[in-house]
N, C-alpha and C. Protein backbone atom coordinates (compact mmCIF):
# COMPACT_ATOMS: atom_id res chain seq x y z
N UNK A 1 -72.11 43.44 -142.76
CA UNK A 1 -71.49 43.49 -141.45
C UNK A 1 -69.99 43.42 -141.58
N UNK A 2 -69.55 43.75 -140.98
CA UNK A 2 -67.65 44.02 -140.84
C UNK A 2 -67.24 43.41 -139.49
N UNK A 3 -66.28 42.81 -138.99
CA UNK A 3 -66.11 42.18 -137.97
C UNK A 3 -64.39 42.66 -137.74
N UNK A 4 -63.73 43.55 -137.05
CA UNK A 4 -62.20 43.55 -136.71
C UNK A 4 -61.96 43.10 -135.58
N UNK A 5 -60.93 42.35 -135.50
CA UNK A 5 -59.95 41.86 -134.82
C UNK A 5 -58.63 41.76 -134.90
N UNK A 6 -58.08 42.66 -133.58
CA UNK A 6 -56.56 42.90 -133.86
C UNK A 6 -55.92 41.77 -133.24
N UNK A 7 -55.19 40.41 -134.00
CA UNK A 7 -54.72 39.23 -132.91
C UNK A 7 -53.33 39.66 -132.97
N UNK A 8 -52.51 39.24 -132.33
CA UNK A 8 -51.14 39.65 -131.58
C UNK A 8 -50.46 37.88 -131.90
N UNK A 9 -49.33 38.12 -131.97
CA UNK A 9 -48.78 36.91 -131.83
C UNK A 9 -48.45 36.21 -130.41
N UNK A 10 -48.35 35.53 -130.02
CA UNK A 10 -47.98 34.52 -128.74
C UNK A 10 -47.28 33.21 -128.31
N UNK A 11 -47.41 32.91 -127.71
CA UNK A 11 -46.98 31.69 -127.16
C UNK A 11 -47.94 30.49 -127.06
N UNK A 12 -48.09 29.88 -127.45
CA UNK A 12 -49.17 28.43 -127.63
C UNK A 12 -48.42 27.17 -127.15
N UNK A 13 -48.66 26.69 -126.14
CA UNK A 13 -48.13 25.52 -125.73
C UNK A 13 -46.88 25.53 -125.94
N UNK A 14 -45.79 26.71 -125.66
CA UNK A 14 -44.41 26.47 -125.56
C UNK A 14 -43.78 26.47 -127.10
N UNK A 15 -44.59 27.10 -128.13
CA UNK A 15 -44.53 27.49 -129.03
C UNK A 15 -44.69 28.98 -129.66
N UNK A 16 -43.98 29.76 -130.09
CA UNK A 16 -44.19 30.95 -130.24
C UNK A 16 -44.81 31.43 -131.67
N UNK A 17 -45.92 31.75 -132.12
CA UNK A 17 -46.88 31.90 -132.90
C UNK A 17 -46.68 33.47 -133.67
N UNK A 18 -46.88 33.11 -134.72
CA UNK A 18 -47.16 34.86 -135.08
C UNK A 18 -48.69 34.95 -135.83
N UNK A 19 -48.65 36.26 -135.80
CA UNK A 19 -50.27 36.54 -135.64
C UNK A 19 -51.34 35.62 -136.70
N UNK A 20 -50.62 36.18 -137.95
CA UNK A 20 -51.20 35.29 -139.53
C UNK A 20 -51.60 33.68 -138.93
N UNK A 21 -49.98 33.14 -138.12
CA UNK A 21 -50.48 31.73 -138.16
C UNK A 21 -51.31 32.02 -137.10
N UNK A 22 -51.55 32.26 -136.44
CA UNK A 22 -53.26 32.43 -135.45
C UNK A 22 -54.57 32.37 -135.70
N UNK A 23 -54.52 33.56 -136.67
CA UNK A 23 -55.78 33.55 -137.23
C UNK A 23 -55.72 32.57 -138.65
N UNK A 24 -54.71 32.08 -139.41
CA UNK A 24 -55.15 31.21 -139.86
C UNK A 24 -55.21 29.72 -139.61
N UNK A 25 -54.62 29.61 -138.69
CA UNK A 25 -54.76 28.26 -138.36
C UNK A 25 -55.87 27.66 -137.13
N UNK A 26 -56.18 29.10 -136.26
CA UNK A 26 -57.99 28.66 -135.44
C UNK A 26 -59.06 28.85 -136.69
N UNK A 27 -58.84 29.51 -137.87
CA UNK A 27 -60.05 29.72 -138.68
C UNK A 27 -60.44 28.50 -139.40
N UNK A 28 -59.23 27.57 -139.52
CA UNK A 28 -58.94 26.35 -140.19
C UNK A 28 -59.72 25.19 -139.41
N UNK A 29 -58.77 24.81 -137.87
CA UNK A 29 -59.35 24.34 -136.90
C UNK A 29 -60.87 24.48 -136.27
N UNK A 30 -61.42 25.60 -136.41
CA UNK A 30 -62.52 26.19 -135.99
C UNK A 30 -63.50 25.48 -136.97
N UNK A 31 -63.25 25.95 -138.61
CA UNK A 31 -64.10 25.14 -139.32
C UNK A 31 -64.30 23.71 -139.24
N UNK A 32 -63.19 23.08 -139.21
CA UNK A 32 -62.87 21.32 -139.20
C UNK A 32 -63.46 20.76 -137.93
N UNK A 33 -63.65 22.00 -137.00
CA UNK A 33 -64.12 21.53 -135.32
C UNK A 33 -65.71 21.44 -135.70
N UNK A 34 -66.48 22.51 -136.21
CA UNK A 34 -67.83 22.59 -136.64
C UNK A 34 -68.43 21.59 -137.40
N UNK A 35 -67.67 20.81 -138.54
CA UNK A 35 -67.93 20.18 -139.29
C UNK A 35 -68.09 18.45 -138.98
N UNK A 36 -66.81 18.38 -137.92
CA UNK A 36 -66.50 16.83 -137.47
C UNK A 36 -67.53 16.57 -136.33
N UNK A 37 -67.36 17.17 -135.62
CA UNK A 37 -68.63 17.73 -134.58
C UNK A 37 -70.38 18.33 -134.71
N UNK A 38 -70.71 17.96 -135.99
CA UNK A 38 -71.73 18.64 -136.60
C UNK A 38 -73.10 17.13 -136.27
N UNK A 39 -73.90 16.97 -136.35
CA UNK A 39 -74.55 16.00 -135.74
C UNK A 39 -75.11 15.55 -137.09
N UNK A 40 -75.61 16.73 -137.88
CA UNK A 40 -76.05 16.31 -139.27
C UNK A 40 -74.51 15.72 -140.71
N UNK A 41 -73.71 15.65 -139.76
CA UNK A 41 -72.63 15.77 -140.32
C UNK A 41 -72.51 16.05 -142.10
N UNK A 42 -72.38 17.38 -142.57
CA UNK A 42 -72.85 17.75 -143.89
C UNK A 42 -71.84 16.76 -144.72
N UNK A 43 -71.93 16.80 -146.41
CA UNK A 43 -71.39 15.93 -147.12
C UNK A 43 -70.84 16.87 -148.49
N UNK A 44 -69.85 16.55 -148.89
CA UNK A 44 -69.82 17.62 -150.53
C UNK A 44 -68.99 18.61 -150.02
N UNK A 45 -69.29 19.70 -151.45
CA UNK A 45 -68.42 20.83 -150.57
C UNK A 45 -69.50 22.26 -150.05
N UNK A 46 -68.88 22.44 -149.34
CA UNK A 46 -69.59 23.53 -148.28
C UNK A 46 -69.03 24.77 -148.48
N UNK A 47 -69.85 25.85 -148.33
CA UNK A 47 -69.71 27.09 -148.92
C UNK A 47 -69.26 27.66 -147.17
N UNK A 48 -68.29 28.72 -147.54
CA UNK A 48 -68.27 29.42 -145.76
C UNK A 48 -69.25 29.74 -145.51
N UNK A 49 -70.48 30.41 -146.22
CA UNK A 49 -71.41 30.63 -146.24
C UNK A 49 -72.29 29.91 -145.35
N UNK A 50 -71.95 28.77 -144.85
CA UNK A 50 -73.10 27.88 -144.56
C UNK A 50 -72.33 27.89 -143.04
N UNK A 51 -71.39 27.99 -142.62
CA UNK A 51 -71.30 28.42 -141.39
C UNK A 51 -71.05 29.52 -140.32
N UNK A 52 -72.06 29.72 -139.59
CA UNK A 52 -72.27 30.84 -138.80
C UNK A 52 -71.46 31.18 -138.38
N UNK A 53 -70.29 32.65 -138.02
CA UNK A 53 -69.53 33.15 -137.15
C UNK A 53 -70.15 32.88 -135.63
N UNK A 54 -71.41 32.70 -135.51
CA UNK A 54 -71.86 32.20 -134.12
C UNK A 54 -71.18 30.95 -133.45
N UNK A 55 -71.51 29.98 -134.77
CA UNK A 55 -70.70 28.53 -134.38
C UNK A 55 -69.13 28.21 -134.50
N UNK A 56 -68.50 29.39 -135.19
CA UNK A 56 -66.81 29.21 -135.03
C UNK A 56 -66.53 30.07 -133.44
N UNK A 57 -67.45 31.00 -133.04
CA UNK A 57 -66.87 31.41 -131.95
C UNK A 57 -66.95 30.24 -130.41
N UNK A 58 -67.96 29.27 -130.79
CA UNK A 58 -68.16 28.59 -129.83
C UNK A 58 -67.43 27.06 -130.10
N UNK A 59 -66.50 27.24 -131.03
CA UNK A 59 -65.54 26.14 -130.67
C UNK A 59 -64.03 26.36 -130.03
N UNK A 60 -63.44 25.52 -129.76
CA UNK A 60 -62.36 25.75 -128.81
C UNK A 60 -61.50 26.52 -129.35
N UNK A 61 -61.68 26.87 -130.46
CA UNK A 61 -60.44 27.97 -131.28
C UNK A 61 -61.47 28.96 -131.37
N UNK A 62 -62.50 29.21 -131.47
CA UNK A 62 -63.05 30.64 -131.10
C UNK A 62 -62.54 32.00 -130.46
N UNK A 63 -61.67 30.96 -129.61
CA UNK A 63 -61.18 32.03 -128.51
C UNK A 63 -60.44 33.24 -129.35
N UNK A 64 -60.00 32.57 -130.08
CA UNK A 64 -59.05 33.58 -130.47
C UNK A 64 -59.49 34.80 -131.87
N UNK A 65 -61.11 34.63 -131.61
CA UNK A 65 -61.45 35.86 -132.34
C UNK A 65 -62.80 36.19 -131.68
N UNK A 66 -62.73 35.90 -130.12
CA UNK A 66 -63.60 37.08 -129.18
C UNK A 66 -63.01 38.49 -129.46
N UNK A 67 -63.79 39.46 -129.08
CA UNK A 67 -63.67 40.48 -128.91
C UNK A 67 -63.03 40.72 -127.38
């Protein structure tokens, strides 16, 4: 599967963002949101593998890689 997304840079809370830090810093947040928030809370190290693009889109930094 292939997934594109064209993100744009912006404004974030009175901060002006460029694109890279966007997508890398919700992909960052997004993971750390899944993980802290995880109920089984996993342990060790974790492969990206083990988390779903389903569950990064449904955290609060998701937003920023809807379609």
């Amino acid at each position: 599967k292939q997934y594109v997304k064209k993100i744009l840079p912006e404004e974030i809370q009175g901060f002006n963002w460029s694109a890279i830090q966007i997508a890398t810093a919700a992909g960052v947040c997004a993971v750390a949101e899944v993980i802290l928030f995880n109920e089984d809370r996993p342990q060790g190290f974790i492969y990206q593998e083990q988390i779903s693009f389903e569950k990064i889109l449904k955290t609060s930094f998701g937003v920023y890689y809807h379609i």
